[in-house]
Protein backbone atom coordinates (compact mmCIF):
# COMPACT_ATOMS: atom_id res chain seq x y z
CA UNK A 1 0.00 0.00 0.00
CA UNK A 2 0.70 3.73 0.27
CA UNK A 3 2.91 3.15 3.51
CA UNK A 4 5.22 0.88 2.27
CA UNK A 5 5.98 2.90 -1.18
CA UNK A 6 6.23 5.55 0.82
CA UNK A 7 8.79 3.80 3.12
CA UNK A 8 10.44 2.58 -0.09
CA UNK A 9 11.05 6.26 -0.95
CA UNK A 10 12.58 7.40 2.07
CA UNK A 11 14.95 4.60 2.04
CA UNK A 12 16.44 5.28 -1.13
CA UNK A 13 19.79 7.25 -0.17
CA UNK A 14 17.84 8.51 2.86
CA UNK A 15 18.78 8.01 6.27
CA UNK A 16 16.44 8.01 8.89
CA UNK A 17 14.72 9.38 11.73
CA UNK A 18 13.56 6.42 13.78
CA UNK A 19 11.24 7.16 16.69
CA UNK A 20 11.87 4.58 19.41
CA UNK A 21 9.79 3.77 22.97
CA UNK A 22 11.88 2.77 25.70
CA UNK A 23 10.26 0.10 27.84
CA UNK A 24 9.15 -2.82 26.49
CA UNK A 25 11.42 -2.24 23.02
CA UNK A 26 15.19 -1.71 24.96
CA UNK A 27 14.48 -1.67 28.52
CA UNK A 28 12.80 -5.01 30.12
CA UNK A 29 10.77 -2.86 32.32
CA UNK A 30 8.09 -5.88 32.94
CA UNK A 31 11.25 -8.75 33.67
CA UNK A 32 12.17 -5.92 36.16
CA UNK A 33 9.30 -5.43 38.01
CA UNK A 34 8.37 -9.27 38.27
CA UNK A 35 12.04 -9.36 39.52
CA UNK A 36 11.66 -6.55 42.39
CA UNK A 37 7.86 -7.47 43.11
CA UNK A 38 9.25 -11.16 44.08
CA UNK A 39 11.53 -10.21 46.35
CA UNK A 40 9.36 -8.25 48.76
CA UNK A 41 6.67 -10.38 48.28
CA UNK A 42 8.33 -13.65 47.81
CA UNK A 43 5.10 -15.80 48.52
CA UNK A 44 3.12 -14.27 46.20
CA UNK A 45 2.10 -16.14 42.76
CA UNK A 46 2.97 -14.11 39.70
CA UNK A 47 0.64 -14.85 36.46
CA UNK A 48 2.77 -14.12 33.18
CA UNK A 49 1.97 -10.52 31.82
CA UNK A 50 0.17 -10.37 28.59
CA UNK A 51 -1.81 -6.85 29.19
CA UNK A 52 -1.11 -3.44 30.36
CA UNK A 53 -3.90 -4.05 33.10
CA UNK A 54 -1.14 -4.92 35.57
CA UNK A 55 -2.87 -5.62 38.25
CA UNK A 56 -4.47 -8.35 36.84
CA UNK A 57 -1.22 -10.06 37.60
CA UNK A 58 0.21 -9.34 40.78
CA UNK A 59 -1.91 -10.39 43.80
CA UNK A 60 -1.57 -6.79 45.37
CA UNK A 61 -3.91 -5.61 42.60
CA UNK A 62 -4.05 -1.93 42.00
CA UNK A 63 -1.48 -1.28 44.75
CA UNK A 64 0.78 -2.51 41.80
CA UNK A 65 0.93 0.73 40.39
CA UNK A 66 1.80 2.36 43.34
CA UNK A 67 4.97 -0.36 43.72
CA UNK A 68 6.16 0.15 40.32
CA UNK A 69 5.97 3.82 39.13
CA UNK A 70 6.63 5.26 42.92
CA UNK A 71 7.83 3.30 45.99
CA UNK A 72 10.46 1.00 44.08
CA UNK A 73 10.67 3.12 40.85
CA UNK A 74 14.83 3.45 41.27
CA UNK A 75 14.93 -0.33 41.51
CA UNK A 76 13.12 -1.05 38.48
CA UNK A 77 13.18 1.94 36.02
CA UNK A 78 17.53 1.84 36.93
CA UNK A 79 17.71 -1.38 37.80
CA UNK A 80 15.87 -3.02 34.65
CA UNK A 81 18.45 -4.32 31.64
CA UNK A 82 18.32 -3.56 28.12
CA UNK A 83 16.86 -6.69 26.08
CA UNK A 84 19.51 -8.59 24.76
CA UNK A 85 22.28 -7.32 22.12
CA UNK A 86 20.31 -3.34 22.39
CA UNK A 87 23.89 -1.79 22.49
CA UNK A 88 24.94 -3.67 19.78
CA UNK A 89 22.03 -3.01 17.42
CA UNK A 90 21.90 0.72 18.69
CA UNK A 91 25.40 1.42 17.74
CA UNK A 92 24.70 -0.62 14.17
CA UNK A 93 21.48 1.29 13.46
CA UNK A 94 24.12 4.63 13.94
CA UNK A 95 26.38 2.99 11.33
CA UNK A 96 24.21 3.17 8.89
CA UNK A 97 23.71 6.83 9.67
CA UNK A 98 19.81 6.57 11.48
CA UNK A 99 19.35 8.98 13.76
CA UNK A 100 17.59 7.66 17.45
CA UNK A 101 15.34 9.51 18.89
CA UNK A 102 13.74 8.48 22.22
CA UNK A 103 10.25 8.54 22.49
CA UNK A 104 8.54 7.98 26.26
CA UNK A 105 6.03 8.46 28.69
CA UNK A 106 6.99 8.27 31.93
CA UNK A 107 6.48 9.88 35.30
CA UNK A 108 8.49 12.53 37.41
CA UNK A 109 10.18 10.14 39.39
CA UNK A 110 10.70 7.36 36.66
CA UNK A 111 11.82 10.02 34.45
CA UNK A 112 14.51 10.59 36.61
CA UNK A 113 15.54 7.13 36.81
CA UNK A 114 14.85 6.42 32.57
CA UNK A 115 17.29 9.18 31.64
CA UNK A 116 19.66 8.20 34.69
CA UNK A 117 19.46 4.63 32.99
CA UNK A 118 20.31 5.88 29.55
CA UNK A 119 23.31 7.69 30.97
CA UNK A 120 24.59 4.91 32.49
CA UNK A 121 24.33 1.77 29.33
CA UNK A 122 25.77 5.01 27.11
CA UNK A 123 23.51 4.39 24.43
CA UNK A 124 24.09 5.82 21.43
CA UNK A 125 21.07 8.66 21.07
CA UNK A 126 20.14 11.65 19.17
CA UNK A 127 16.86 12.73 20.94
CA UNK A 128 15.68 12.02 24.67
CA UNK A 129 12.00 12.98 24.49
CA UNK A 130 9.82 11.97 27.07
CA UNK A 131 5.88 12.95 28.06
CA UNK A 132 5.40 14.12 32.13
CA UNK A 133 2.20 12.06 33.50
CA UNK A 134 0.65 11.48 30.15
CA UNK A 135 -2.86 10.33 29.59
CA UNK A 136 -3.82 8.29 27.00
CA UNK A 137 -6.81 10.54 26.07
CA UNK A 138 -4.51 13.23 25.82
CA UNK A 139 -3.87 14.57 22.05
CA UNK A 140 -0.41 15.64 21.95
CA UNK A 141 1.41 12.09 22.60
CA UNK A 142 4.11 10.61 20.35
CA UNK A 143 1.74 10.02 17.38
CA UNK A 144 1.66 13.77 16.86
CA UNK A 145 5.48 13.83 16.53
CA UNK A 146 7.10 13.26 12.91
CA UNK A 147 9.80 10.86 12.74
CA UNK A 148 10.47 8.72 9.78
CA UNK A 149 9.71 5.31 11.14
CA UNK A 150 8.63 4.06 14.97
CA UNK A 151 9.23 1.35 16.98
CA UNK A 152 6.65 0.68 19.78
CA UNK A 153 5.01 -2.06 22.09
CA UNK A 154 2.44 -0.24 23.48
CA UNK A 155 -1.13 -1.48 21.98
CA UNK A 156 -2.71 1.78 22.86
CA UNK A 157 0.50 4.15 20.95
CA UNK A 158 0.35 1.40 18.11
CA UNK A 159 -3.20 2.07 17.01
CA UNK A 160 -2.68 5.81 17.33
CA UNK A 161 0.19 5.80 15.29
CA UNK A 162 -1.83 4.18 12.88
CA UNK A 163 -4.79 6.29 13.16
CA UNK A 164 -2.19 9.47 11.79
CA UNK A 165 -0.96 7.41 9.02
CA UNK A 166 2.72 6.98 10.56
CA UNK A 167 4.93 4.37 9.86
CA UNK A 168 4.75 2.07 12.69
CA UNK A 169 6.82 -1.01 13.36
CA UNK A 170 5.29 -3.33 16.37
CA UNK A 171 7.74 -4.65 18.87
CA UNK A 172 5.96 -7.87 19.55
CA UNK A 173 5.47 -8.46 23.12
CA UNK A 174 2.78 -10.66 24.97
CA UNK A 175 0.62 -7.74 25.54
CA UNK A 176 0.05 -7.01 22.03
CA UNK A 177 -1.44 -8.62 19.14
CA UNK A 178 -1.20 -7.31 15.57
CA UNK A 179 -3.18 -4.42 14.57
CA UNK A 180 -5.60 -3.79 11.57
CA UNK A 181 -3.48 -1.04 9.05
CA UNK A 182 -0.58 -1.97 11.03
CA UNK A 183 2.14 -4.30 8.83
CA UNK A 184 5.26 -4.76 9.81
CA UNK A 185 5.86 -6.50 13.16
CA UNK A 186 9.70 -7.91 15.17
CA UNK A 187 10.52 -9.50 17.56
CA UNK A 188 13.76 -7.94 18.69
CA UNK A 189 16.05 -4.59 17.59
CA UNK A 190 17.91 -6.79 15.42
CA UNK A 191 14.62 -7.64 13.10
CA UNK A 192 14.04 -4.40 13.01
CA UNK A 193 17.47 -3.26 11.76
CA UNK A 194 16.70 -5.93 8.63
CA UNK A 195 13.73 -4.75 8.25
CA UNK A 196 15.44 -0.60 7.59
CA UNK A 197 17.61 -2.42 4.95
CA UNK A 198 14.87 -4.92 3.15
């Protein structure tokens, strides 16, 4: 269709502007929080996480929020690791001349710690962007930015990006599925870097 002529074109001597979320594409926020969530509650049964509705998972319920995004939020938003070989394809996608832009919605405090995080693995960026205590009915998210391609996990950012036309990769993660409009899907960074070069 239109989208993928239109990617054609760009990549034709073009390099490009690529648009990437943070958790859930190179951080391993959810592995983090099952991690920290375990140790202070090391009785409690986990249930894999296949939804943003996390409190379907963790027996504390709503109080999960609470756990992740304030009380422990230096443990898990600094603690977390990058999935595996992110450096590696980072510093490849900056080879071939892409420029990385950082794309996130966080809050003040895990803000703090997401930035803190990047400064620490060194990652090879262009653009740290990140939305204070964004709502998803708010209309002035990352789908209203214009980057070249994006990379995203988020089921909720996927389907806006496709409402505006953009051209939208899905990281696939178990709390997505694919998405009518939406084409291309990976499974990792390094999919995604053969992908740019198909």
């Amino acid at each position: 269709g239109w989208l993928r002529k239109g990617l054609c074109a760009w990549k034709r001597g073009k390099f490009m502007r690529l648009g990437l979320d943070c958790d859930g594409v190179l951080r391993d926020f959810v592995g983090q929080l099952v991690k920290v969530y375990k140790e202070e509650y090391p009785n409690h049964v986990v249930k894999p996480v296949t939804s943003w509705s996390l409190e379907e998972f963790f027996p504390i319920g709503t109080g999960i929020y609470e756990f992740a995004f304030n009380h422990f939020s230096k443990e898990i938003f600094l603690g977390a690791d990058a999935y595996p070989n992110v450096a590696r394809d980072l510093r490849e996608l900056k080879s071939l001349g892409h420029t990385i832009h950082i794309l996130t919605y966080q809050n003040r405090q895990t803000a703090f710690w997401t930035h803190y995080w990047f400064y620490v693995y060194r990652f090879p960026i262009d653009e740290f962007r990140v939305w204070i205590d964004h709502q998803d009915t708010d209309e002035d998210g990352k789908e209203k930015t214009d980057y070249d391609v994006y990379l995203d996990d988020s089921p909720t950012n996927l389907r806006k990006f496709v409402e505006e036309k953009k051209a939208v990769v899905r990281m696939i993660r178990p709390w997505n599925e694919p998405i009518d409009g939406l084409a291309w899907s990976v499974n990792n960074l390094t999919e995604f870097i053969d992908f740019l070069n198909f």
